[in-house]
C-alpha atoms as a PDB file:
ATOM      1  CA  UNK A   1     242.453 250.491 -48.623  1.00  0.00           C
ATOM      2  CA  UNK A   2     244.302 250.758 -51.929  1.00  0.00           C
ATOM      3  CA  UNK A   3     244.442 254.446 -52.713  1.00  0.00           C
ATOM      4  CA  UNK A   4     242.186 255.616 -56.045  1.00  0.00           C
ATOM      5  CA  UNK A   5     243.853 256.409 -59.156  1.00  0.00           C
ATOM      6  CA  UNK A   6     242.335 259.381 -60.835  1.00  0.00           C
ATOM      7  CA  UNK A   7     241.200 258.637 -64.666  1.00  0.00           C
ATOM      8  CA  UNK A   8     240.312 261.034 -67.094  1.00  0.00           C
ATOM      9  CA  UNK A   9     236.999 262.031 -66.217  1.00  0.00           C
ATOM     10  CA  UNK A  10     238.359 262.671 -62.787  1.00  0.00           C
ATOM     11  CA  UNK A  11     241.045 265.322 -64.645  1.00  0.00           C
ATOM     12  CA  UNK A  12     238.595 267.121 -66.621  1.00  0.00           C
ATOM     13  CA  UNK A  13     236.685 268.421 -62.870  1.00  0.00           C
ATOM     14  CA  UNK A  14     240.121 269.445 -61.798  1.00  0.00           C
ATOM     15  CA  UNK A  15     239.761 271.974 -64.870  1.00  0.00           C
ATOM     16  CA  UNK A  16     237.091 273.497 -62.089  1.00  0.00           C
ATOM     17  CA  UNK A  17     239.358 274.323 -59.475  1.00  0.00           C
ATOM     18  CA  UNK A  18     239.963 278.304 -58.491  1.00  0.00           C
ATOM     19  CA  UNK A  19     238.408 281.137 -57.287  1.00  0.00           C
ATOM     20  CA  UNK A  20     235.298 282.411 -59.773  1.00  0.00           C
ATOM     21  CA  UNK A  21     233.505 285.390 -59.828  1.00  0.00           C
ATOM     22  CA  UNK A  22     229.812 284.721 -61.680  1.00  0.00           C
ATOM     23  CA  UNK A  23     226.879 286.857 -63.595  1.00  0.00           C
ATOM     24  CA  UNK A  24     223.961 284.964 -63.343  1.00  0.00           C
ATOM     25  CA  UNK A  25     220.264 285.798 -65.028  1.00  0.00           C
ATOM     26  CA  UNK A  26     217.225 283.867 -64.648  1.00  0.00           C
ATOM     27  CA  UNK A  27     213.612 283.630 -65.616  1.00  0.00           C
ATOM     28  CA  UNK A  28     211.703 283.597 -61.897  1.00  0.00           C
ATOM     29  CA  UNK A  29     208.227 283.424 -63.756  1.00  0.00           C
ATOM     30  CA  UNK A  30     206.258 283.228 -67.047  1.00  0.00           C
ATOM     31  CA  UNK A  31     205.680 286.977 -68.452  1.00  0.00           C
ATOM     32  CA  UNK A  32     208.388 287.846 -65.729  1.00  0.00           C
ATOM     33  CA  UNK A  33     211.445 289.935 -66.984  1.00  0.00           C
ATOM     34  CA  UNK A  34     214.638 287.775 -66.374  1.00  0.00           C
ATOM     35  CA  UNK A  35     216.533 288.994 -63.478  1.00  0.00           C
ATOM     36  CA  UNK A  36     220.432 289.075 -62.897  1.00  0.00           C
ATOM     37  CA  UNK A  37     222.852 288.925 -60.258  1.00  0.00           C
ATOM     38  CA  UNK A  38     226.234 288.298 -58.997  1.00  0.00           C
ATOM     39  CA  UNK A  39     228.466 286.677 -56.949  1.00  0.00           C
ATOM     40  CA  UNK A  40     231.399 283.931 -56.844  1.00  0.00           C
ATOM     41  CA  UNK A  41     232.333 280.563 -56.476  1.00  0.00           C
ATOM     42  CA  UNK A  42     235.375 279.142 -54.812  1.00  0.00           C
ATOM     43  CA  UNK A  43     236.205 275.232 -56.028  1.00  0.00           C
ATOM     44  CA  UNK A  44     238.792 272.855 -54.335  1.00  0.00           C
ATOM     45  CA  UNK A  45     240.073 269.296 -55.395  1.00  0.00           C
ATOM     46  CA  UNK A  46     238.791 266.208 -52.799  1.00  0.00           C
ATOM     47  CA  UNK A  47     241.184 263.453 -53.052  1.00  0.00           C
ATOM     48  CA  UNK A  48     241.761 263.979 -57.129  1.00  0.00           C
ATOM     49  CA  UNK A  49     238.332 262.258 -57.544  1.00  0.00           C
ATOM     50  CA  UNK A  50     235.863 264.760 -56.138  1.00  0.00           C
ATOM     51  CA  UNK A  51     235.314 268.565 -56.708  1.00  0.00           C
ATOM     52  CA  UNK A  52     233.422 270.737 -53.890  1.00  0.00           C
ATOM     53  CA  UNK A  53     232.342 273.911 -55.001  1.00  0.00           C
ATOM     54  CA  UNK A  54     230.798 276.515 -53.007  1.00  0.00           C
ATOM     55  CA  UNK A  55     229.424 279.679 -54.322  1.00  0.00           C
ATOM     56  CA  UNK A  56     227.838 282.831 -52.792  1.00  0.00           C
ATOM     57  CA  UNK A  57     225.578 285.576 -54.611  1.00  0.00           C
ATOM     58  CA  UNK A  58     222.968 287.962 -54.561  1.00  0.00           C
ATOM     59  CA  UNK A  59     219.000 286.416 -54.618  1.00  0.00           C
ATOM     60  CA  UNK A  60     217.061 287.807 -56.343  1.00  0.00           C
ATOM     61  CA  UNK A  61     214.658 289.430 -54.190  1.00  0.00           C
ATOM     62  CA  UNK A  62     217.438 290.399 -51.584  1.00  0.00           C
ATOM     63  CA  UNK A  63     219.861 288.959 -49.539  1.00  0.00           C
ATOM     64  CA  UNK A  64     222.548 286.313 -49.837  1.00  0.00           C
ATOM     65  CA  UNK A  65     222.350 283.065 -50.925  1.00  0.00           C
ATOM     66  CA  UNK A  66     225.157 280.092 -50.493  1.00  0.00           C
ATOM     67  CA  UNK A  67     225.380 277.310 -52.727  1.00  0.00           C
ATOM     68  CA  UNK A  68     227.509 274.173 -52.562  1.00  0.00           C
ATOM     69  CA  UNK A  69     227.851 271.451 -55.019  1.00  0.00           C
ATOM     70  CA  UNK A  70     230.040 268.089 -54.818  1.00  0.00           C
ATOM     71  CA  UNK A  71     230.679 266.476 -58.647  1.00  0.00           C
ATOM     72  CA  UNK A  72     232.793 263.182 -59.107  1.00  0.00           C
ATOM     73  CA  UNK A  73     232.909 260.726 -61.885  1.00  0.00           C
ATOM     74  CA  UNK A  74     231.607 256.982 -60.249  1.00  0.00           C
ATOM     75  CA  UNK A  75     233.518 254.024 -62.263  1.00  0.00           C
ATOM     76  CA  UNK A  76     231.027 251.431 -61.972  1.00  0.00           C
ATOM     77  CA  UNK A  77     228.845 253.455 -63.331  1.00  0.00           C
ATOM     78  CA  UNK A  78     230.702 255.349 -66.285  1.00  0.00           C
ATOM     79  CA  UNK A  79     228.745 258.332 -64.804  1.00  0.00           C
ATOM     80  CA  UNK A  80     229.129 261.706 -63.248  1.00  0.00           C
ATOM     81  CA  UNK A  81     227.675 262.184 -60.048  1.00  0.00           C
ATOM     82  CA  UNK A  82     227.471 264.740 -57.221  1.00  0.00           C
ATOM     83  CA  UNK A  83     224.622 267.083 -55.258  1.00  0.00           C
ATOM     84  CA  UNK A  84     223.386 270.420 -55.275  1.00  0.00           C
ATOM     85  CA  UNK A  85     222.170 272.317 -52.366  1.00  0.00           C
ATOM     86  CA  UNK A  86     221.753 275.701 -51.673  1.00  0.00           C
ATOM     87  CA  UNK A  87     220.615 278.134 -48.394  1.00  0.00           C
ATOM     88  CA  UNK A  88     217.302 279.530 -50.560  1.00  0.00           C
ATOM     89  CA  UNK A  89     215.807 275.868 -51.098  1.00  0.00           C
ATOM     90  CA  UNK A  90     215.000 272.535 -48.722  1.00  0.00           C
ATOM     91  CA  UNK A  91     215.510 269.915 -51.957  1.00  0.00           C
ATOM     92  CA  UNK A  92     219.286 268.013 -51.763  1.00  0.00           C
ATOM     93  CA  UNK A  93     219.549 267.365 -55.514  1.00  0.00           C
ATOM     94  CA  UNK A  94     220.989 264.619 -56.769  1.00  0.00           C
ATOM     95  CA  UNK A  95     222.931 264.471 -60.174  1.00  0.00           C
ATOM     96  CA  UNK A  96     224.169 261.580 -62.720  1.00  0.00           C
ATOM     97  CA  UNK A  97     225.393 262.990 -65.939  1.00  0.00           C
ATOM     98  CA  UNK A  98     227.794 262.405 -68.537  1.00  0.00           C
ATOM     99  CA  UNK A  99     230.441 264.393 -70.739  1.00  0.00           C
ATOM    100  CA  UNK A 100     230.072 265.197 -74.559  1.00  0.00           C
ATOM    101  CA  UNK A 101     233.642 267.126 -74.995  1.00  0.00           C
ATOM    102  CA  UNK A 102     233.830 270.288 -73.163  1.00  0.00           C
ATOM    103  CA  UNK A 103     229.594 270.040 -71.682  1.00  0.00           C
ATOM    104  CA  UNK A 104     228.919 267.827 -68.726  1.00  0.00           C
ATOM    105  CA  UNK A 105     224.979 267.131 -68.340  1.00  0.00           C
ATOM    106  CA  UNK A 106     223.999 266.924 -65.200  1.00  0.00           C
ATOM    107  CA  UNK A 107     220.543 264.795 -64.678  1.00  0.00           C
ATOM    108  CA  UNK A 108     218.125 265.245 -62.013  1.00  0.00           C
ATOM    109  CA  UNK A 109     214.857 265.483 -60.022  1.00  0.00           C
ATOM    110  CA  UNK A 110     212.917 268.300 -58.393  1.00  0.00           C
ATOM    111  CA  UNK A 111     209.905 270.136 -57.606  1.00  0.00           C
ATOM    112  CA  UNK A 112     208.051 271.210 -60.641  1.00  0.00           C
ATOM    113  CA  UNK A 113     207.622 275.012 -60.684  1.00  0.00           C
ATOM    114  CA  UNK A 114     204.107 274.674 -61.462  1.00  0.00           C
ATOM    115  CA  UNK A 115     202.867 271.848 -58.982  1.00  0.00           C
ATOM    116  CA  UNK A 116     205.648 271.586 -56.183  1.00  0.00           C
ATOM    117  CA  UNK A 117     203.906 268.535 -55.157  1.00  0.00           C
ATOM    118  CA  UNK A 118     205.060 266.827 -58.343  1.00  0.00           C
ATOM    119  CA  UNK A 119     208.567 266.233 -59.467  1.00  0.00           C
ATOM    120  CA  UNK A 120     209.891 267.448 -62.479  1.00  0.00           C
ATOM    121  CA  UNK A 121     213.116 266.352 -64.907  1.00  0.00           C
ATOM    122  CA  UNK A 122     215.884 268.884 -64.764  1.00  0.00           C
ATOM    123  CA  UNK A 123     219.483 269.617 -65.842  1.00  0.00           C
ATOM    124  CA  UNK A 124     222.153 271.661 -64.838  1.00  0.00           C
ATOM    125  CA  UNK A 125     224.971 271.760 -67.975  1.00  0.00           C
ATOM    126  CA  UNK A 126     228.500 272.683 -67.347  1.00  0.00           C
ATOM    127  CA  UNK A 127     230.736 274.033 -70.418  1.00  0.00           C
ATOM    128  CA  UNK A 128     234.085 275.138 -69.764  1.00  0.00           C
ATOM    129  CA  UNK A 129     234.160 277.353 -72.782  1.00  0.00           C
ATOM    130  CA  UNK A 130     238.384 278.072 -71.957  1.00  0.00           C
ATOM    131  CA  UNK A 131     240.970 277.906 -68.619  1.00  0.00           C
ATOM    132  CA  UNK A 132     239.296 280.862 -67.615  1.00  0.00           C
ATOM    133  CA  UNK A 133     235.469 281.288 -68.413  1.00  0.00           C
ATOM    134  CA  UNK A 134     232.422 278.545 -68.188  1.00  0.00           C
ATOM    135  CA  UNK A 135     228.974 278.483 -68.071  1.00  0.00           C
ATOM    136  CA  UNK A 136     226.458 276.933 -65.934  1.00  0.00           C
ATOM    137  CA  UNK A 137     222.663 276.610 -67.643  1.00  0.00           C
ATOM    138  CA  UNK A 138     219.417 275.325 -65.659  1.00  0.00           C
ATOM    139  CA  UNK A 139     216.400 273.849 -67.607  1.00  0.00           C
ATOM    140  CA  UNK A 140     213.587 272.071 -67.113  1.00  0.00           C
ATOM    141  CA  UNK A 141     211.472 269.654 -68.446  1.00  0.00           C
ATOM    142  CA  UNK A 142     208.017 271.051 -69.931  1.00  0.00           C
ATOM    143  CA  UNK A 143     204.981 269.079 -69.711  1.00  0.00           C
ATOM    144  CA  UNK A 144     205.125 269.210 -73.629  1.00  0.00           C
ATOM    145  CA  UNK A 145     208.506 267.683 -73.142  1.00  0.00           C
ATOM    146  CA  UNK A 146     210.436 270.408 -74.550  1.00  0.00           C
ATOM    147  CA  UNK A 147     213.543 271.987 -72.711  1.00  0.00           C
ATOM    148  CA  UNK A 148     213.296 275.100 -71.025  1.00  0.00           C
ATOM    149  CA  UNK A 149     216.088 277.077 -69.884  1.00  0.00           C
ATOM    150  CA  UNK A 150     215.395 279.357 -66.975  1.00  0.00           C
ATOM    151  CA  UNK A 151     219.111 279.906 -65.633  1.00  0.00           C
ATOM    152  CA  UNK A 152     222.576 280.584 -67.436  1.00  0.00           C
ATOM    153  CA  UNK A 153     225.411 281.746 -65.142  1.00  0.00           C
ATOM    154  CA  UNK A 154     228.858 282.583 -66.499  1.00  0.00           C
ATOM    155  CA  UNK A 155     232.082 282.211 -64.886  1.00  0.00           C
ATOM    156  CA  UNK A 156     235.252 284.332 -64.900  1.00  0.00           C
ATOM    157  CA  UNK A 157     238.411 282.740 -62.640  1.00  0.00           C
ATOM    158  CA  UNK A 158     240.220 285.213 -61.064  1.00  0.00           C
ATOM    159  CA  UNK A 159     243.311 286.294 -61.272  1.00  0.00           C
END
């Protein structure tokens, strides 16, 4: 097998790599006041094509949650892809996504908050905002079929 030559899409993950620490707030409810925690994220390379990145934090609610999410860019495609799980949740999500300059939007499918019987449009967006800090926002699909942002995260690497 001939081995796979990295292109530029594959490069700008790599900018991911590190140890992270993270302050995360989120909206758990309507009329509920948004909630924040902490915790941090460790990413390694796979292969030059493939990012793994696992993160650990506080729930809120209590206790410790994990979190581990794979991101690679597919060729045949011209897409981003990768997964999403996490220890608080049963749903493997399953992202496609593509990069305006420094903001990779990341498509995909879930249960709706209101009906979890139904599946609802969501998007996690990446923005490395320098070498050092990013963001990662959550929103959601409205049944009006507005946005709605109910998670923002922001990333420090270590030193």
């Amino acid at each position: 097998m001939q081995p796979i030559e990295p292109q530029k899409e594959h490069r700008w993950l790599t900018q991911l790599v590190g140890d992270w620490t993270f302050e995360n707030e989120a909206v758990m409810g309507p009329d509920q006041p948004p909630v924040k925690f902490k915790g941090t994220d460790s990413v390694r390379s796979l292969g030059d094509v493939w990012v793994l990145c696992e993160g650990q934090g506080e729930m809120p609610g209590g206790g410790v949650g994990t979190m581990i999410m794979t991101l690679g860019f597919d060729p045949a495609k011209q897409r981003f892809v990768g997964t999403f799980i996490g220890s608080m949740m049963t749903n493997l999500w399953v992202y496609e996504g593509q990069l305006n300059g420094n903001v990779l939007t990341l498509d995909t499918l879930g249960p709706s908050f209101t009906d979890p019987n139904k599946l609802t449009k969501y998007q996690d967006i990446i923005e490395i905002l320098d070498a050092d800090h990013r963001t990662l926002s959550s929103q959601a699909l409205g049944d009006d079929g507005q946005w709605v942002r109910f998670m923002t995260a922001r990333y420090t690497r270590k030193k």
